[in-house]
PDB file of N, CA and C in Angstrom:
ATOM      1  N   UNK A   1     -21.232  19.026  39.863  1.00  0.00           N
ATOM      2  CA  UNK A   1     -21.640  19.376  38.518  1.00  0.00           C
ATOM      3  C   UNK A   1     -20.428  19.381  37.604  1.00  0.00           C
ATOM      4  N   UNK A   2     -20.541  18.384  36.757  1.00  0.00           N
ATOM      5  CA  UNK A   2     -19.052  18.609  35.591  1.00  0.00           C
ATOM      6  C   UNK A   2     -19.575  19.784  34.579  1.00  0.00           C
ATOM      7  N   UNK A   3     -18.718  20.301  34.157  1.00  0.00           N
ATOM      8  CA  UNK A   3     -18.655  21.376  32.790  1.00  0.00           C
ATOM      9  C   UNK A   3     -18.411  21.053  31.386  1.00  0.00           C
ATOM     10  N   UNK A   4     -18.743  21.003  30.688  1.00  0.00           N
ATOM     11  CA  UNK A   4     -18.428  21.155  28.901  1.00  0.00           C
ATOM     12  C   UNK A   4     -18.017  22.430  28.721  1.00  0.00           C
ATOM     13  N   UNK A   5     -16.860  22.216  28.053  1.00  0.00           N
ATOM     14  CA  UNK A   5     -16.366  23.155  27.352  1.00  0.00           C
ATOM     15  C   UNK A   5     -16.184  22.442  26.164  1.00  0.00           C
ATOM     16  N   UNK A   6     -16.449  23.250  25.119  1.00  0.00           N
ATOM     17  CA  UNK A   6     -16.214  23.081  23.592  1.00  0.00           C
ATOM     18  C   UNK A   6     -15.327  23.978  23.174  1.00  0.00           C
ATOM     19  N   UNK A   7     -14.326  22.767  22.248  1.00  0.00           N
ATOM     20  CA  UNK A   7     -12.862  23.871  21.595  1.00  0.00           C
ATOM     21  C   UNK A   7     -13.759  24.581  20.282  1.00  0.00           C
ATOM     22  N   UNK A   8     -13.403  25.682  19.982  1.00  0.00           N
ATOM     23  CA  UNK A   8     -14.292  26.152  18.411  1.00  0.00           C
ATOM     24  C   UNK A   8     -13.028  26.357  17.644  1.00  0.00           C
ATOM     25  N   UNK A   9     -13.884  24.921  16.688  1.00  0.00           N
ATOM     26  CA  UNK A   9     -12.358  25.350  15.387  1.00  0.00           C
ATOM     27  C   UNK A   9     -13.082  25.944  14.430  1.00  0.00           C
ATOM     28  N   UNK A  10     -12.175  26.912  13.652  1.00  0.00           N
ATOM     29  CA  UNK A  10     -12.267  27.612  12.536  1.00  0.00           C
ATOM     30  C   UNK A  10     -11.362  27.473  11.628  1.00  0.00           C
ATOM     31  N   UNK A  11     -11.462  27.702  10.104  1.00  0.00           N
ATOM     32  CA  UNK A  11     -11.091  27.561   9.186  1.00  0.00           C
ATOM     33  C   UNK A  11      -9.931  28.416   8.445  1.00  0.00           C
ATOM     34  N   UNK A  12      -8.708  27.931   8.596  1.00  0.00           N
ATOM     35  CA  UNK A  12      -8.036  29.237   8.035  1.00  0.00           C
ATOM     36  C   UNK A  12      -8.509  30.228   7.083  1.00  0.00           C
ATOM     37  N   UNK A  13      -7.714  31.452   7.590  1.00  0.00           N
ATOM     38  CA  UNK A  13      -8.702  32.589   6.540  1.00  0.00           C
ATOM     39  C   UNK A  13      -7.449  32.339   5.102  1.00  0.00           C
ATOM     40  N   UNK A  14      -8.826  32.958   4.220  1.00  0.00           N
ATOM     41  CA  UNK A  14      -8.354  32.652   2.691  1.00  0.00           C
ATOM     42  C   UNK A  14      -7.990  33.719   2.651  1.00  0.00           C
ATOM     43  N   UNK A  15      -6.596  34.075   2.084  1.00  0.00           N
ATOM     44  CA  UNK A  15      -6.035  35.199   1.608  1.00  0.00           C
ATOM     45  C   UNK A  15      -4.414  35.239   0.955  1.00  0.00           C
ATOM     46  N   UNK A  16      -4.854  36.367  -0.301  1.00  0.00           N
ATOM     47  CA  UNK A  16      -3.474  36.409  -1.144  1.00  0.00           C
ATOM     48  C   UNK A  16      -2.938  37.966  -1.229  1.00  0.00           C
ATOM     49  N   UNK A  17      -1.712  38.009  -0.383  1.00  0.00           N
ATOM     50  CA  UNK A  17      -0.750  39.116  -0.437  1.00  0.00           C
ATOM     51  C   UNK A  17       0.409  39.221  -1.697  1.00  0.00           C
ATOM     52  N   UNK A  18       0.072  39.916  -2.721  1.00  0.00           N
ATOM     53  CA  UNK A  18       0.841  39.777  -3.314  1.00  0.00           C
ATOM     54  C   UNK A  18       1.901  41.365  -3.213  1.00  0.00           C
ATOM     55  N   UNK A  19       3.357  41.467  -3.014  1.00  0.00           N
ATOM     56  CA  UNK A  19       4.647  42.310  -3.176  1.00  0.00           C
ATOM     57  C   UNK A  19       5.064  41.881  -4.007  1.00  0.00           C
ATOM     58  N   UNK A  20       4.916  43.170  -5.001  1.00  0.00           N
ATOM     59  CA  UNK A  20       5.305  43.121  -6.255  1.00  0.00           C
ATOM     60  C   UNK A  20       6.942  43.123  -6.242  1.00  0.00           C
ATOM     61  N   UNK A  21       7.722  41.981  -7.013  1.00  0.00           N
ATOM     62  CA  UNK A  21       8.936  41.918  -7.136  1.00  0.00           C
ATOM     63  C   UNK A  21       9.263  41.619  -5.793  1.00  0.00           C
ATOM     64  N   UNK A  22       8.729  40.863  -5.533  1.00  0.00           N
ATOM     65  CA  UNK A  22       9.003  40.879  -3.954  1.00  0.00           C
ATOM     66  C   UNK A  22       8.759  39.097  -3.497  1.00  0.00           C
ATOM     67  N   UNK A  23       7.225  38.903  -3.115  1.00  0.00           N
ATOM     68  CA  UNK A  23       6.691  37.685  -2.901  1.00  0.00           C
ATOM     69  C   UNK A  23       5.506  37.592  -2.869  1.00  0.00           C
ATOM     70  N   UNK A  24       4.738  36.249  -2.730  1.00  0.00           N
ATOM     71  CA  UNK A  24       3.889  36.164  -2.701  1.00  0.00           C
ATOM     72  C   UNK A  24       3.351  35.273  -1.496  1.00  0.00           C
ATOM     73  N   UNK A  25       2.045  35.719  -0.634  1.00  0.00           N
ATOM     74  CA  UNK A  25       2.032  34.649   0.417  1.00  0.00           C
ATOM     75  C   UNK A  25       0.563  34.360   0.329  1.00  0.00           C
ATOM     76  N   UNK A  26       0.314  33.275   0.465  1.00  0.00           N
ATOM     77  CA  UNK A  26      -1.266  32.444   0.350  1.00  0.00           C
ATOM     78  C   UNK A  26      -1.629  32.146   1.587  1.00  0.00           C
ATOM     79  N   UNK A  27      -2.907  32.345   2.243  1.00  0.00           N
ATOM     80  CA  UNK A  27      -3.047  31.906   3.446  1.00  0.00           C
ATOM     81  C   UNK A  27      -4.539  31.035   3.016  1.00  0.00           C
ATOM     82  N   UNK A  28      -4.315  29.904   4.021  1.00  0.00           N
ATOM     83  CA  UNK A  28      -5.638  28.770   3.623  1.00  0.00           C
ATOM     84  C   UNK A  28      -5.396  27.178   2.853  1.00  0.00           C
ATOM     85  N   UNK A  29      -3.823  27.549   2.478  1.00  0.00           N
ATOM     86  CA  UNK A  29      -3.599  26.471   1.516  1.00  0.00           C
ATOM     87  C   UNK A  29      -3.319  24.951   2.990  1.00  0.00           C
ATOM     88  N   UNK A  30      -4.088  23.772   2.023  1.00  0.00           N
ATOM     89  CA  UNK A  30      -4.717  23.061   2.270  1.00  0.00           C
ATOM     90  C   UNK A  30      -3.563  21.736   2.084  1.00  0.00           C
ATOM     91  N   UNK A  31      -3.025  22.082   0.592  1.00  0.00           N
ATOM     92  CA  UNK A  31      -2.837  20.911  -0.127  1.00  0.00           C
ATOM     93  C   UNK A  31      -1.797  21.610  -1.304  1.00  0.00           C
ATOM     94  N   UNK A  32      -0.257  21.045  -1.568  1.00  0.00           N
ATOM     95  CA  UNK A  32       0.092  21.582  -2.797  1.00  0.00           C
ATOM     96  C   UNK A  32      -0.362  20.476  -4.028  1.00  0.00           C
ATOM     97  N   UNK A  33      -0.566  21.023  -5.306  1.00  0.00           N
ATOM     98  CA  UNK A  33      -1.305  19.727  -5.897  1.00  0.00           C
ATOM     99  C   UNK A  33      -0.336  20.121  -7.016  1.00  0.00           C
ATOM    100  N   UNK A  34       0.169  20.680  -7.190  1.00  0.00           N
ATOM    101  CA  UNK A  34       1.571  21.117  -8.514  1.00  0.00           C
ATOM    102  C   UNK A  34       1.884  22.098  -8.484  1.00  0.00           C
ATOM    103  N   UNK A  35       3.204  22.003  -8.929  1.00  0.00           N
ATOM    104  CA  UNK A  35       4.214  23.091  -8.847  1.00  0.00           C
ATOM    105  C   UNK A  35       5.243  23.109  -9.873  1.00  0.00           C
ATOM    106  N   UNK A  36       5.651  23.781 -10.594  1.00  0.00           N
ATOM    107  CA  UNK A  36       6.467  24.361 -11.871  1.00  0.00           C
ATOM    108  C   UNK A  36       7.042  25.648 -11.866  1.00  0.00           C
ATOM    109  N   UNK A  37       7.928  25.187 -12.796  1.00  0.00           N
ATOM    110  CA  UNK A  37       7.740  27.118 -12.870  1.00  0.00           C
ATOM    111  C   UNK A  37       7.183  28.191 -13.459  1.00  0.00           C
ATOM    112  N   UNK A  38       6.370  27.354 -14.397  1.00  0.00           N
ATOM    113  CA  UNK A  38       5.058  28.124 -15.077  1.00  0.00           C
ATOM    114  C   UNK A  38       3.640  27.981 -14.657  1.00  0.00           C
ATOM    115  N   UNK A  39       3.722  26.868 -13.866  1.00  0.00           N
ATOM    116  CA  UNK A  39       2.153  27.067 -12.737  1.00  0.00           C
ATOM    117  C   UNK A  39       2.195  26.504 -11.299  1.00  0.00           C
ATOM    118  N   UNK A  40       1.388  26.606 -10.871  1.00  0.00           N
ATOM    119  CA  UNK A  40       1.103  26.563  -9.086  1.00  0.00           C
ATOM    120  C   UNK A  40      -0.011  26.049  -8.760  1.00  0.00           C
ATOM    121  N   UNK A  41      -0.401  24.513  -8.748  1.00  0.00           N
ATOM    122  CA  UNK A  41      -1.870  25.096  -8.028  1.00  0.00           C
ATOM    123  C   UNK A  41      -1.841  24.327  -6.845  1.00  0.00           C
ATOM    124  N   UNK A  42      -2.464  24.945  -6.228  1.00  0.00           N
ATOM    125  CA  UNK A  42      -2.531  24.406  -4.533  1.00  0.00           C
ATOM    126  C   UNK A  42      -4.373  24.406  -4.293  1.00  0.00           C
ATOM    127  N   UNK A  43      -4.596  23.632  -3.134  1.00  0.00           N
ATOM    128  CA  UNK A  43      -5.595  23.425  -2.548  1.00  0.00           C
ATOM    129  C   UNK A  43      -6.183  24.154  -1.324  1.00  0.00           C
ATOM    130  N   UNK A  44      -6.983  24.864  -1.088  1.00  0.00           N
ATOM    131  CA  UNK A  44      -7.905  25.614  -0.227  1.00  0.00           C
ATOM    132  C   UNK A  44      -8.715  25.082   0.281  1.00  0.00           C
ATOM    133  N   UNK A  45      -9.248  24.101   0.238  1.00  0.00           N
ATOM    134  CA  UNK A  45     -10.035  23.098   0.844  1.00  0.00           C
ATOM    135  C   UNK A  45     -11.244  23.185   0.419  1.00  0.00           C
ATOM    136  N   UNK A  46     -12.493  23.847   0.184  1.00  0.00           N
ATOM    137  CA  UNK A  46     -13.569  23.211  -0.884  1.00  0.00           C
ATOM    138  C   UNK A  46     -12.892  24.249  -2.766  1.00  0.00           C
ATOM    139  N   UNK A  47     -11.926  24.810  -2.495  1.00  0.00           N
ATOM    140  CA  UNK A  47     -11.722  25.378  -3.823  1.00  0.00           C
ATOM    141  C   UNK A  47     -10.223  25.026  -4.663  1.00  0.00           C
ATOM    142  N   UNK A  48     -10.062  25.374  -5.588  1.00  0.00           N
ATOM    143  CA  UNK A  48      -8.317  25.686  -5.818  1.00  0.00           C
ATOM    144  C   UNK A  48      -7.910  26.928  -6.320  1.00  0.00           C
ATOM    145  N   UNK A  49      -6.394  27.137  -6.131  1.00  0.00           N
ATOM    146  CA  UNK A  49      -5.932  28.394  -6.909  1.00  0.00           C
ATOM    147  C   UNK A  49      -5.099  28.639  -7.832  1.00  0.00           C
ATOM    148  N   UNK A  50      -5.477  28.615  -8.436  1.00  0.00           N
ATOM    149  CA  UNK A  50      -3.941  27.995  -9.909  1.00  0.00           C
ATOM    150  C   UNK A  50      -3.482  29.738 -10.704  1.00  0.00           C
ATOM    151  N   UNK A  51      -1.887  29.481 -10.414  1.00  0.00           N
ATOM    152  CA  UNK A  51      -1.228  30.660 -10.522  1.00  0.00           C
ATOM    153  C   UNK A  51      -0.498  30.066 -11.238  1.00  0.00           C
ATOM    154  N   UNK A  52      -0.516  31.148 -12.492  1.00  0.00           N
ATOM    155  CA  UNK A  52       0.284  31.257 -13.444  1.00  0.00           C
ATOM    156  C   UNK A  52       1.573  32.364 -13.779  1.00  0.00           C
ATOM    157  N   UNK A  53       2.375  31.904 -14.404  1.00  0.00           N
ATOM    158  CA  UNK A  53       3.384  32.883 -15.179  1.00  0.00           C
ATOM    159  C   UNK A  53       4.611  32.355 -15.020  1.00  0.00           C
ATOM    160  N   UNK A  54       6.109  33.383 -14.568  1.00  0.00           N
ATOM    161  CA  UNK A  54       7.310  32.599 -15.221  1.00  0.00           C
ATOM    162  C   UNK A  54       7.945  32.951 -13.708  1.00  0.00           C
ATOM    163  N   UNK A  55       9.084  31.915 -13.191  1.00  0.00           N
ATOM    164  CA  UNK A  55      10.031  31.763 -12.415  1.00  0.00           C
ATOM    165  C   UNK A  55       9.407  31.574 -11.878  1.00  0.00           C
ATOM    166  N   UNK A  56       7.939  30.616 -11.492  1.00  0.00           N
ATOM    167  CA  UNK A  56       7.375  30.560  -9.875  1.00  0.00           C
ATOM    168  C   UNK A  56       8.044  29.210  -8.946  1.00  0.00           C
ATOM    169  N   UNK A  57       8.121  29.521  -7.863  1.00  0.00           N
ATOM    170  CA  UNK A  57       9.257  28.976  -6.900  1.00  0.00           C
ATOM    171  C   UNK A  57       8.205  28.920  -5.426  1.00  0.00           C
ATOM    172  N   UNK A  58       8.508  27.943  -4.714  1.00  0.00           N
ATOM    173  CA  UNK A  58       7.502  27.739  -3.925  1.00  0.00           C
ATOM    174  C   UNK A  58       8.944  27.996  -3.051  1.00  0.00           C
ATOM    175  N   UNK A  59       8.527  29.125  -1.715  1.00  0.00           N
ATOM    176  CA  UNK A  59       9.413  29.376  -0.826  1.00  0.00           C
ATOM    177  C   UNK A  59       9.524  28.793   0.526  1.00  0.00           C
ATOM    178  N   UNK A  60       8.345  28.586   1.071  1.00  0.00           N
ATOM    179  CA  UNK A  60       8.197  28.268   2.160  1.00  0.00           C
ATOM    180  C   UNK A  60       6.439  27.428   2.004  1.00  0.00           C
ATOM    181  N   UNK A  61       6.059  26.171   2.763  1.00  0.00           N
ATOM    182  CA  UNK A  61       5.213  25.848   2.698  1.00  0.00           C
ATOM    183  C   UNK A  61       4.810  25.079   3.882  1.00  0.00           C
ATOM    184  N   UNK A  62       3.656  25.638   4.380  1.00  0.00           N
ATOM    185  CA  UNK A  62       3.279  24.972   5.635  1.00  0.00           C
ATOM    186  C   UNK A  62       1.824  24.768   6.395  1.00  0.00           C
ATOM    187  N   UNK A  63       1.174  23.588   5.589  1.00  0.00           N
ATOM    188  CA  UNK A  63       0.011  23.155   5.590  1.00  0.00           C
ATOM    189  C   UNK A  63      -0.585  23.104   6.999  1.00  0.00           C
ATOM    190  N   UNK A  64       0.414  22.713   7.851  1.00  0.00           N
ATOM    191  CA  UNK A  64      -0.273  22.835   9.212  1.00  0.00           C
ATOM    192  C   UNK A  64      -0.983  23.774   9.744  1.00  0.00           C
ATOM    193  N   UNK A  65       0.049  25.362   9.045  1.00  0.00           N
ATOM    194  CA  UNK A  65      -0.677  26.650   9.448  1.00  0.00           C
ATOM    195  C   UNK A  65      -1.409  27.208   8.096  1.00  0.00           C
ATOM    196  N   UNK A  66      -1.400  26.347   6.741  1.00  0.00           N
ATOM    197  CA  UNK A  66      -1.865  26.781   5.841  1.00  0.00           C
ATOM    198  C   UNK A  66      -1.097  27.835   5.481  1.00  0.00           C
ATOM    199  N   UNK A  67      -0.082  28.273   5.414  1.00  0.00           N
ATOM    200  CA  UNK A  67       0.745  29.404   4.763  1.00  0.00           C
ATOM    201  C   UNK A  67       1.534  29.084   3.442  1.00  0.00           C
ATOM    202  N   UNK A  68       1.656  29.712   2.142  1.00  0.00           N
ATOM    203  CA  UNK A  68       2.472  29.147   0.979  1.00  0.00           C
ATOM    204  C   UNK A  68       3.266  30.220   1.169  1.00  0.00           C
ATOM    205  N   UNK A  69       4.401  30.738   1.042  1.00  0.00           N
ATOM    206  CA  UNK A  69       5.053  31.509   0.636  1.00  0.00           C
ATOM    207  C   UNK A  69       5.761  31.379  -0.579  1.00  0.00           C
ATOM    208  N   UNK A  70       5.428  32.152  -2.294  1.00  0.00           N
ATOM    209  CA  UNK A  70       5.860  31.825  -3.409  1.00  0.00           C
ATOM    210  C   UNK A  70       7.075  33.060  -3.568  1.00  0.00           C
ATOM    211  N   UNK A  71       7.732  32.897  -4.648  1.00  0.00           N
ATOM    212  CA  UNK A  71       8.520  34.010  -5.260  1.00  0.00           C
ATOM    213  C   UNK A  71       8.295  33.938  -7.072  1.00  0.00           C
ATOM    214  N   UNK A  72       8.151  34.732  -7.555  1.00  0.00           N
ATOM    215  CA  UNK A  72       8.071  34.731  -9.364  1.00  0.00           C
ATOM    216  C   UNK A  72       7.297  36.065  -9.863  1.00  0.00           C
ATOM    217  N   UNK A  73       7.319  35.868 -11.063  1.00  0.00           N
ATOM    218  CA  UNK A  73       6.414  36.501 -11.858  1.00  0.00           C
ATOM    219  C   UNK A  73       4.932  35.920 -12.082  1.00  0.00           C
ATOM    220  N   UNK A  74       4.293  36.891 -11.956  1.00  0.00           N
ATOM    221  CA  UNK A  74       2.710  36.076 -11.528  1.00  0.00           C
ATOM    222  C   UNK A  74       2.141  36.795 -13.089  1.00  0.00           C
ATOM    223  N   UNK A  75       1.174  35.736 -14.286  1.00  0.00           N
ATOM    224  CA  UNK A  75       0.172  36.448 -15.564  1.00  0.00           C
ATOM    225  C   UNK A  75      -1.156  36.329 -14.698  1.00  0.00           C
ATOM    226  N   UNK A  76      -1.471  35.188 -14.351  1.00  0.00           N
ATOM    227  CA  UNK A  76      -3.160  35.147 -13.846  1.00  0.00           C
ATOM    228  C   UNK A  76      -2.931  34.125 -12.666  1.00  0.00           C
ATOM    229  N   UNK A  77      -4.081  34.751 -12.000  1.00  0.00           N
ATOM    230  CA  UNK A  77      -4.864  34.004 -10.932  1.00  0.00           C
ATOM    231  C   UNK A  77      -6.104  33.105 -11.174  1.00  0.00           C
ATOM    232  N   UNK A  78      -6.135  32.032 -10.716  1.00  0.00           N
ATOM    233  CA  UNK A  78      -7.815  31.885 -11.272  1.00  0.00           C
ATOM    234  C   UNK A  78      -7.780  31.370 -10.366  1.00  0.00           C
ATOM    235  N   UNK A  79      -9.566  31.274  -9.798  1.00  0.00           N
ATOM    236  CA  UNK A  79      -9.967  30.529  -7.834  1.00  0.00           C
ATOM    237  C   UNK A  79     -11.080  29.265  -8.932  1.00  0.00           C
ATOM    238  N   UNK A  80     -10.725  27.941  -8.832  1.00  0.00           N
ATOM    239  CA  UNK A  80     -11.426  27.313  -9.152  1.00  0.00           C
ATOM    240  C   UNK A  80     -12.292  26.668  -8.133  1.00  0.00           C
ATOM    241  N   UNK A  81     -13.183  26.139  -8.424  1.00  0.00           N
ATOM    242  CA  UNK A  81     -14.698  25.097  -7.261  1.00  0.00           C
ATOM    243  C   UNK A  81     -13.917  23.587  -7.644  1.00  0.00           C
ATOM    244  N   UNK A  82     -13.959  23.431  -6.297  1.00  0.00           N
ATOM    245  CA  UNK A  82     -13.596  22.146  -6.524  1.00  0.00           C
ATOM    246  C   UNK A  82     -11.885  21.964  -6.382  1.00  0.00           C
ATOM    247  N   UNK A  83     -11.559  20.745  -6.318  1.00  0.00           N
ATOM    248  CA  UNK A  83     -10.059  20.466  -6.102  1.00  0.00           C
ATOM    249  C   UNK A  83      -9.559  19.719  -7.945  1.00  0.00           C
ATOM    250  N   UNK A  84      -8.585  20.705  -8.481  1.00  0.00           N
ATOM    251  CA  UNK A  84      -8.319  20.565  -9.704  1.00  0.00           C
ATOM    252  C   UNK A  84      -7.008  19.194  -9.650  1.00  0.00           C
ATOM    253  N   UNK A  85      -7.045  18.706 -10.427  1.00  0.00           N
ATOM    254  CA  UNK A  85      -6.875  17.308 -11.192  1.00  0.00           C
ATOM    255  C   UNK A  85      -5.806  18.000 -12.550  1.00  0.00           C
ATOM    256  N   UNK A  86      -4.408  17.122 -12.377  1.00  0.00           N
ATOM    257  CA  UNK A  86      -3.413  16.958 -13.509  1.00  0.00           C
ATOM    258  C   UNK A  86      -4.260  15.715 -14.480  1.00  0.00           C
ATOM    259  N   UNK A  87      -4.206  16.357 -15.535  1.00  0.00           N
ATOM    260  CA  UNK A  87      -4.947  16.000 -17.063  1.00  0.00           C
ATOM    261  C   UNK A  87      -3.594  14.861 -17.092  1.00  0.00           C
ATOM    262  N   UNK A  88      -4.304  13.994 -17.822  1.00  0.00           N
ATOM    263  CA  UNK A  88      -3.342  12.056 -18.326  1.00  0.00           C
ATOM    264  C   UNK A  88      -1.675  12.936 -18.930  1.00  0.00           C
ATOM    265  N   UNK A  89      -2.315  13.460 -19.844  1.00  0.00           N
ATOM    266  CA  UNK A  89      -1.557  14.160 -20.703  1.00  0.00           C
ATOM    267  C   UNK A  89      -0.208  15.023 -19.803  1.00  0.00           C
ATOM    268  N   UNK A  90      -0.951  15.848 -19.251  1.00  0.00           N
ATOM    269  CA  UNK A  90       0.206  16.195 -18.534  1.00  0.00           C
ATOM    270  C   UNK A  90       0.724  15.726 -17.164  1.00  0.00           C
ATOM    271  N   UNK A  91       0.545  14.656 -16.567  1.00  0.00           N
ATOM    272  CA  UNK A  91       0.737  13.142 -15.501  1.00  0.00           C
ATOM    273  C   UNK A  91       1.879  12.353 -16.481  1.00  0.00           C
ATOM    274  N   UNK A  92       1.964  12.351 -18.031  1.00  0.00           N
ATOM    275  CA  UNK A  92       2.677  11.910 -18.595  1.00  0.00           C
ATOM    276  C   UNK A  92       4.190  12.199 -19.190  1.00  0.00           C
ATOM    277  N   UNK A  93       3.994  14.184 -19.255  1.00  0.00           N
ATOM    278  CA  UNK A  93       4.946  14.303 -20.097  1.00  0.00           C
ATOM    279  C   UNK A  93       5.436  15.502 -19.049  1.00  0.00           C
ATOM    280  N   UNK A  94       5.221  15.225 -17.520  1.00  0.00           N
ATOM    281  CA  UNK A  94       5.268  16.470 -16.681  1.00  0.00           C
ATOM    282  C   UNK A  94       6.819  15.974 -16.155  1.00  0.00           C
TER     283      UNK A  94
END
């Protein structure tokens, strides 16, 4: 009698630790899709997360395990649907 075994994959878990004055670490990221020092957005895989504000610095990044590690000043978070797209406009003058 042969056996099946099935591997069960799962989906990195989505999650944001933010230490204030400290760092910031993203778990889930997928994809970096831009980076500045006034925004961030990376990919989560059916969503995005676009982080805003001043000195943001991408510290460590590692899609394999899905981990971002940022450093900065963070104004807003926003979780968008869907995988967000650099506008002509700023593809041009970025």
């Amino acid at each position: 009698m042969s056996q099946i075994t099935q591997t069960a994959t799962t989906k990195p878990q989505k999650a944001i630790n933010i230490n204030f004055d400290s760092n910031i670490e993203i778990n889930g990221v997928t994809e970096m899709i831009e980076s500045d020092e006034k925004q961030i957005i990376c990919n989560l895989g059916d969503r995005s997360l676009i982080i805003t504000g001043e000195r943001l610095k991408i510290v460590n990044l590692d899609t394999s395990r899905g981990i971002c590690s940022l450093s900065g000043s963070i104004a807003t978070l926003k979780y968008a649907k869907g995988k967000q797209k650099l506008s002509l406009f700023k593809k041009i003058f970025k």
